[in-house]
C-alpha atoms as a PDB file:
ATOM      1  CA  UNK A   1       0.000   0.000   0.000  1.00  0.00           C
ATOM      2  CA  UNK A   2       0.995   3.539  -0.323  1.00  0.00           C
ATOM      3  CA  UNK A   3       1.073   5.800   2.295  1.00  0.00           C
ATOM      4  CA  UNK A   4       1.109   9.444   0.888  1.00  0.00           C
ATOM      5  CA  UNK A   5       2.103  12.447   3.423  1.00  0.00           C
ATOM      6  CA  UNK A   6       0.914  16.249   2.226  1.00  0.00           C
ATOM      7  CA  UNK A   7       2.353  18.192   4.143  1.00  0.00           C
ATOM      8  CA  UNK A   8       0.771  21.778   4.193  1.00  0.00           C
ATOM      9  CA  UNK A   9       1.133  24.586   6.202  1.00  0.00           C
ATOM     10  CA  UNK A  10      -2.360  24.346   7.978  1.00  0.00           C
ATOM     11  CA  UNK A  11      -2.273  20.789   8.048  1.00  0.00           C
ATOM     12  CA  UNK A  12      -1.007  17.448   7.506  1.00  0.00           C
ATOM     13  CA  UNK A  13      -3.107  14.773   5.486  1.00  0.00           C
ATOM     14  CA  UNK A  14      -2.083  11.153   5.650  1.00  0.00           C
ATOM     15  CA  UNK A  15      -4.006   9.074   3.010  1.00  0.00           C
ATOM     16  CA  UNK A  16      -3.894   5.060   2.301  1.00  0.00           C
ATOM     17  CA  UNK A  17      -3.969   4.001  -1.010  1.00  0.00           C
ATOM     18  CA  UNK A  18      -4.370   0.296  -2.307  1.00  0.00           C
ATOM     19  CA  UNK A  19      -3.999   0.324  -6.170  1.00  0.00           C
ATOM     20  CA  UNK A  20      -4.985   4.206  -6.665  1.00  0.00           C
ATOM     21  CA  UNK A  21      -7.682   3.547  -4.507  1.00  0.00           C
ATOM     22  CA  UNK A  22      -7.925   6.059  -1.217  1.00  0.00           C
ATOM     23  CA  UNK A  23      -8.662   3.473   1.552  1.00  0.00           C
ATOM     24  CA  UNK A  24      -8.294   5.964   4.403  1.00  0.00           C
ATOM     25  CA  UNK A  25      -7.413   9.353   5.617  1.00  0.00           C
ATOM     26  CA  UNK A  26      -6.289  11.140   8.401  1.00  0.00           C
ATOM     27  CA  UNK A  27      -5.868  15.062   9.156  1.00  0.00           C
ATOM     28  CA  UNK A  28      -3.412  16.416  12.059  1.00  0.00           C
ATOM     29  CA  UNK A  29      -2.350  20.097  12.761  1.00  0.00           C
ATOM     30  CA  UNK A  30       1.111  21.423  10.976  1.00  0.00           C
ATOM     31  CA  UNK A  31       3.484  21.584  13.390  1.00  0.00           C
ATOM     32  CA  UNK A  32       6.469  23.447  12.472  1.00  0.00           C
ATOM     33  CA  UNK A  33       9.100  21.962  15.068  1.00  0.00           C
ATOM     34  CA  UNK A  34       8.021  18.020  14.882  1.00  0.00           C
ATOM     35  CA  UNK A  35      10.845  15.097  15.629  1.00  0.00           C
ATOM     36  CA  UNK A  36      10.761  11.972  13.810  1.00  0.00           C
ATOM     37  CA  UNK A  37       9.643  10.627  16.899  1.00  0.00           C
ATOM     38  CA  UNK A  38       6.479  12.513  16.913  1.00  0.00           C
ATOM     39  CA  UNK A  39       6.305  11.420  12.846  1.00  0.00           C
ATOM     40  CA  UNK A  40       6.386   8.421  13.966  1.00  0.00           C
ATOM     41  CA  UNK A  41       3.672   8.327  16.457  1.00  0.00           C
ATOM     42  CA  UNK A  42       1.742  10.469  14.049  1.00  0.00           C
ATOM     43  CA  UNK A  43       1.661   7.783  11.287  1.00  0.00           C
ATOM     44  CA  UNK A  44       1.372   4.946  13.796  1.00  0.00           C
ATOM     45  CA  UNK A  45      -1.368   6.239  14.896  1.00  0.00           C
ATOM     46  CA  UNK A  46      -3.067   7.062  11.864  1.00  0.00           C
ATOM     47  CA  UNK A  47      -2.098   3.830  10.509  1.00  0.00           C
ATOM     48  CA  UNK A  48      -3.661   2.233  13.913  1.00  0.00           C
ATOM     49  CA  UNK A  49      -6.562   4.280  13.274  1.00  0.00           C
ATOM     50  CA  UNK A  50      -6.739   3.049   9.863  1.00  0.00           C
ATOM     51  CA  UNK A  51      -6.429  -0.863  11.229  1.00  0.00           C
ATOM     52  CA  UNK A  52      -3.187  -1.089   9.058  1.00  0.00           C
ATOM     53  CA  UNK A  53       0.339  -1.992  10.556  1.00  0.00           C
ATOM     54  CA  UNK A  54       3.250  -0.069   9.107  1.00  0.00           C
ATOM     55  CA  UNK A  55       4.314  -3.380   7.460  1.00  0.00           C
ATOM     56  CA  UNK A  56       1.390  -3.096   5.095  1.00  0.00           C
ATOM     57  CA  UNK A  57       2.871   0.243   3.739  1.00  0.00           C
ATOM     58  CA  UNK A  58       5.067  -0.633   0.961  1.00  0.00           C
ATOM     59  CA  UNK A  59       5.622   2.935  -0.533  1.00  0.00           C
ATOM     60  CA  UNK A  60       6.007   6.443   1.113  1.00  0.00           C
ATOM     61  CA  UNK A  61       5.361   9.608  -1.433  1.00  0.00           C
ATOM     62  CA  UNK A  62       5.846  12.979   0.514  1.00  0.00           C
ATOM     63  CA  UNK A  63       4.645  16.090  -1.155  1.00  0.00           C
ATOM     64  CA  UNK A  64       5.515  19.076   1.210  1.00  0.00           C
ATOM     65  CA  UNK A  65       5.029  23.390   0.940  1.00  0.00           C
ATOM     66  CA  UNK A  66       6.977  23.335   4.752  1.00  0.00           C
ATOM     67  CA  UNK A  67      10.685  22.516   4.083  1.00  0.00           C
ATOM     68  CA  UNK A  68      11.516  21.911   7.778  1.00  0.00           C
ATOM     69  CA  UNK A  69       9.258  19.106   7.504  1.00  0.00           C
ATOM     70  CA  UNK A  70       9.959  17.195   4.711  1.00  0.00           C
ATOM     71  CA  UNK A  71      13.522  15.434   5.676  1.00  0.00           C
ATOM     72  CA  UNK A  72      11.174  14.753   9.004  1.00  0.00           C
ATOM     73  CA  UNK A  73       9.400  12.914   7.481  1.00  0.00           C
ATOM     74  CA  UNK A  74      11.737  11.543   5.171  1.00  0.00           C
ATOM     75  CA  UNK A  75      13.397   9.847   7.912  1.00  0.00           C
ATOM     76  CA  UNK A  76      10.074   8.588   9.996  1.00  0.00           C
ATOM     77  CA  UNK A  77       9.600   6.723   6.419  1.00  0.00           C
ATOM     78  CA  UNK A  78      13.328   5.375   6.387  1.00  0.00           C
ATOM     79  CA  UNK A  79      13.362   4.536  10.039  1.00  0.00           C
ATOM     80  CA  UNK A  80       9.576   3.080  11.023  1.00  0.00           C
ATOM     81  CA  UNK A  81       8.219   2.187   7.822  1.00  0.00           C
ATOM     82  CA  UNK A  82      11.351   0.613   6.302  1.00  0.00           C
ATOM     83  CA  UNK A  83      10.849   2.941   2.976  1.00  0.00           C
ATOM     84  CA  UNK A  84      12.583   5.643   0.876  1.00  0.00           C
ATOM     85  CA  UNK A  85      10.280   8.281   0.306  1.00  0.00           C
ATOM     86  CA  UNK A  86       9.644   9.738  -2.568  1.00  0.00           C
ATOM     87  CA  UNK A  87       9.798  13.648  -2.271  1.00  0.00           C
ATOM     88  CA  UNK A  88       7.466  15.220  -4.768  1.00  0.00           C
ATOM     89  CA  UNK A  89       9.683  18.168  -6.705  1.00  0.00           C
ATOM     90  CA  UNK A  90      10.103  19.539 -10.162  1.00  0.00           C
ATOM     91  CA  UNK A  91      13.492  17.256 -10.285  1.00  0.00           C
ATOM     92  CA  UNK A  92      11.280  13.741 -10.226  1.00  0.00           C
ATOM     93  CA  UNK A  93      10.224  12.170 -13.257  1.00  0.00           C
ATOM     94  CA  UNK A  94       6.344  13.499 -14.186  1.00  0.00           C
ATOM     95  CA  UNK A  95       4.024  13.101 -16.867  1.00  0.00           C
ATOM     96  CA  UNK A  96       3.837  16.879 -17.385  1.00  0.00           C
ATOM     97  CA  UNK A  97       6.562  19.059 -18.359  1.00  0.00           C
ATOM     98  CA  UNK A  98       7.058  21.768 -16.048  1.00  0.00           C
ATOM     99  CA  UNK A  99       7.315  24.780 -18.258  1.00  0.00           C
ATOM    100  CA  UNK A 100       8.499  28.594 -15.975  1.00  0.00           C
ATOM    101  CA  UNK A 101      11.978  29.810 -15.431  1.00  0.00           C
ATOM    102  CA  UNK A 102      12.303  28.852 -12.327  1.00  0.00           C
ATOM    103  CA  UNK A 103      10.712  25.196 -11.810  1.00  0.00           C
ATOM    104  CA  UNK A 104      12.435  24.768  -7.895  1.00  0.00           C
ATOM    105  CA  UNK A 105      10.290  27.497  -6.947  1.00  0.00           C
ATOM    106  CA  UNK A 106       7.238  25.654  -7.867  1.00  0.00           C
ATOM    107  CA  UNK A 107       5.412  24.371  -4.017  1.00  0.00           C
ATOM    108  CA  UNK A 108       5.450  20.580  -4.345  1.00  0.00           C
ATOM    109  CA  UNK A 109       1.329  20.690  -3.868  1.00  0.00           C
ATOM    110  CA  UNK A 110       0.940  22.752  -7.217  1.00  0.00           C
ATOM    111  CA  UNK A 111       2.548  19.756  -8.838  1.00  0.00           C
ATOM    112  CA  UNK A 112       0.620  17.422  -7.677  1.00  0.00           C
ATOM    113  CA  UNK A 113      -2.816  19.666  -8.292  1.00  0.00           C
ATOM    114  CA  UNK A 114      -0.938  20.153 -11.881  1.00  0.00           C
ATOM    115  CA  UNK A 115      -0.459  16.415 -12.443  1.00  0.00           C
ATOM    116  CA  UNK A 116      -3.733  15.133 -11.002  1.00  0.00           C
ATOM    117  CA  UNK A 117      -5.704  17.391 -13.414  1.00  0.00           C
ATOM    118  CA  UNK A 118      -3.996  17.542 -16.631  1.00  0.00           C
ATOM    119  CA  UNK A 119      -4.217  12.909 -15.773  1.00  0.00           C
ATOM    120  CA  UNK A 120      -7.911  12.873 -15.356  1.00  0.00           C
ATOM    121  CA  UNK A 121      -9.035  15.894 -16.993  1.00  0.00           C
ATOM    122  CA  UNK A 122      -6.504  16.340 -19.883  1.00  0.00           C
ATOM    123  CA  UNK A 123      -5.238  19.940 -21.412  1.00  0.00           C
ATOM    124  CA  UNK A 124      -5.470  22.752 -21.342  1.00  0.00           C
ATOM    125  CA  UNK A 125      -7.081  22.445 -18.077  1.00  0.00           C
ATOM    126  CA  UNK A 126      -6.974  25.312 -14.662  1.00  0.00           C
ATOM    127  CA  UNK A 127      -6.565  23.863 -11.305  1.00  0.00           C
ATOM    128  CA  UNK A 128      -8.247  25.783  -8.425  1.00  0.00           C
ATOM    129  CA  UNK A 129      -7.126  24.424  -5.044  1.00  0.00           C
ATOM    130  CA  UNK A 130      -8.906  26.447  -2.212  1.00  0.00           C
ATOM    131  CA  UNK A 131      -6.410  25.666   1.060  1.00  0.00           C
ATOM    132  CA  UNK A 132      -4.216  28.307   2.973  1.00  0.00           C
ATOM    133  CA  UNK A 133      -3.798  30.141   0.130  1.00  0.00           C
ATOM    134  CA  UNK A 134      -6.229  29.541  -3.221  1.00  0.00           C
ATOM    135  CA  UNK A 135      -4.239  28.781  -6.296  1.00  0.00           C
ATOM    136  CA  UNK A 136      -5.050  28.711  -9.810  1.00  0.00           C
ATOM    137  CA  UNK A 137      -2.431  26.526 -12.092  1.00  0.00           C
ATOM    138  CA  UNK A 138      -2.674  25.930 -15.818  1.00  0.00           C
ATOM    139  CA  UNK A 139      -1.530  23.041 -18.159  1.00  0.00           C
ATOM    140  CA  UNK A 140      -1.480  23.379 -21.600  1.00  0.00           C
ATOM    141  CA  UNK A 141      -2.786  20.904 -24.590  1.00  0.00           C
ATOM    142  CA  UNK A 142       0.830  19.207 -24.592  1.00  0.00           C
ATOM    143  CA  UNK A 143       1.356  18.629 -20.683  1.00  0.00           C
ATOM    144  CA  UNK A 144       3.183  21.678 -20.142  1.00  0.00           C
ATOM    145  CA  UNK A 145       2.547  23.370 -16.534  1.00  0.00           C
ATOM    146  CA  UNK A 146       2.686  27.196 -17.881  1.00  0.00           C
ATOM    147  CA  UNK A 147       1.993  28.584 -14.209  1.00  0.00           C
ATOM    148  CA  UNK A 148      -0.261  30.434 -11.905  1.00  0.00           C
ATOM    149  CA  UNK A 149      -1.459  32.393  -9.052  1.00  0.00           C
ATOM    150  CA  UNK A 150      -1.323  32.299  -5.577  1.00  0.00           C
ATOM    151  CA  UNK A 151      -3.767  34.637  -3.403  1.00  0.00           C
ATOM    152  CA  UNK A 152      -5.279  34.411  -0.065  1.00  0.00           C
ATOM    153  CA  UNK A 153      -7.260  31.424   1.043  1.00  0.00           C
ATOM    154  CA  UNK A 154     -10.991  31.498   2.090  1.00  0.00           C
ATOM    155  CA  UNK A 155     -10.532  31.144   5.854  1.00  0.00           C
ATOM    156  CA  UNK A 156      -6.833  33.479   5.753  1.00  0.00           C
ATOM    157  CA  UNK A 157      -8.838  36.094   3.678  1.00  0.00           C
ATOM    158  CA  UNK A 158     -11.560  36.401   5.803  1.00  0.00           C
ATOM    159  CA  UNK A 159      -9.239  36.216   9.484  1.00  0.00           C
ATOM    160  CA  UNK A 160      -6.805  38.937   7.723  1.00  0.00           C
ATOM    161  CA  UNK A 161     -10.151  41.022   6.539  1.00  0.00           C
ATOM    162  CA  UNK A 162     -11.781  40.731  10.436  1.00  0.00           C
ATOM    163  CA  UNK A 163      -8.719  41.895  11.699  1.00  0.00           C
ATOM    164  CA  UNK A 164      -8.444  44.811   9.620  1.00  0.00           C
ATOM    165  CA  UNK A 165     -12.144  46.004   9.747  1.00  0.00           C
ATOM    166  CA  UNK A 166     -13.076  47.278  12.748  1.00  0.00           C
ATOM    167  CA  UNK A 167     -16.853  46.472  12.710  1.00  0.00           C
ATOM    168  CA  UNK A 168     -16.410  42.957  11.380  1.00  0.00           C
ATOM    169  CA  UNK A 169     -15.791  39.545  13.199  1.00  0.00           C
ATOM    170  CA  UNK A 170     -14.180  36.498  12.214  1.00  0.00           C
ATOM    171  CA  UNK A 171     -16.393  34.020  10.476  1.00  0.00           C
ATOM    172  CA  UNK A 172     -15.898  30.364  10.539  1.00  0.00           C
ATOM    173  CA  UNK A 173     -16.370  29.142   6.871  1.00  0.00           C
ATOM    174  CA  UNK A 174     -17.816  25.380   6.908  1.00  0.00           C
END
């Protein structure tokens, strides 16, 4: 099974797949000074929660926007799951071309967004992923990521706007 780790600046996602098919999830606050230890316990308990054993994971894929936390969990992979993770980047092999100047600057999530809809959807195609920050990605007709936009996320738009207005309060989007 593959265990794949997105690691995002509001959260961390664990998900369980068994031949491209999500089996399970499991959603846990970023924290930005974790040990391996605690990525560790983190996936063993998600894993537990999942009623998998970390010998059922066969594969680790790590796609991360919080540097200080990818060689984390990098090594919790190595060390308790017995796998080399595979970090997702502009320098691994993709089935789009990534297409700016300056492909390391490119947040491993828009990849992934980039990949996932040009592989079900086809080009040219936009990707709109609503998270901490909304971003809007393009792929043309050929595979080629051509780039996009990053602005404020729902909930970070609306804390930055309450904080800002005097006569407004914070809203809880659901």
């Amino acid at each position: 099974m593959l265990l794949a780790i997105d690691i995002g600046n509001t959260n961390i996602v664990l998900g369980v797949f068994d031949h491209g098919r999500l089996i399970d999830h499991f959603r846990a606050a970023t924290r930005l000074h974790l040990t391996v230890d605690e990525g560790r316990l983190l996936i063993g308990s998600a894993l537990r929660k999942m009623h998998l054993a970390e010998k059922d994971v066969t594969h680790v894929v790590v796609g991360s926007v919080v540097p200080m936390l990818t060689s984390i969990f990098e090594s919790t992979a190595q060390a308790g799951l017995e796998c080399r993770a595979l970090v997702v980047s502009h320098r691994i092999k993709l089935p789009i071309t990534i297409g700016i100047d300056q492909p390391e600057q490119l947040g491993a999530d828009r990849i992934a967004n980039a990949v996932a809809g040009y592989r079900k959807f086809g080009g040219p195609v936009i990707i709109v992923d609503f998270g901490t920050a909304t971003t809007f990605d393009v792929v043309d007709d050929r595979g080629t990521y051509l780039g996009g936009v990053i602005t404020a996320g729902p909930e970070t738009a609306m804390a930055e706007l309450a904080r800002k207005a005097a006569r407004l309060f914070e809203v809880r989007l659901a």
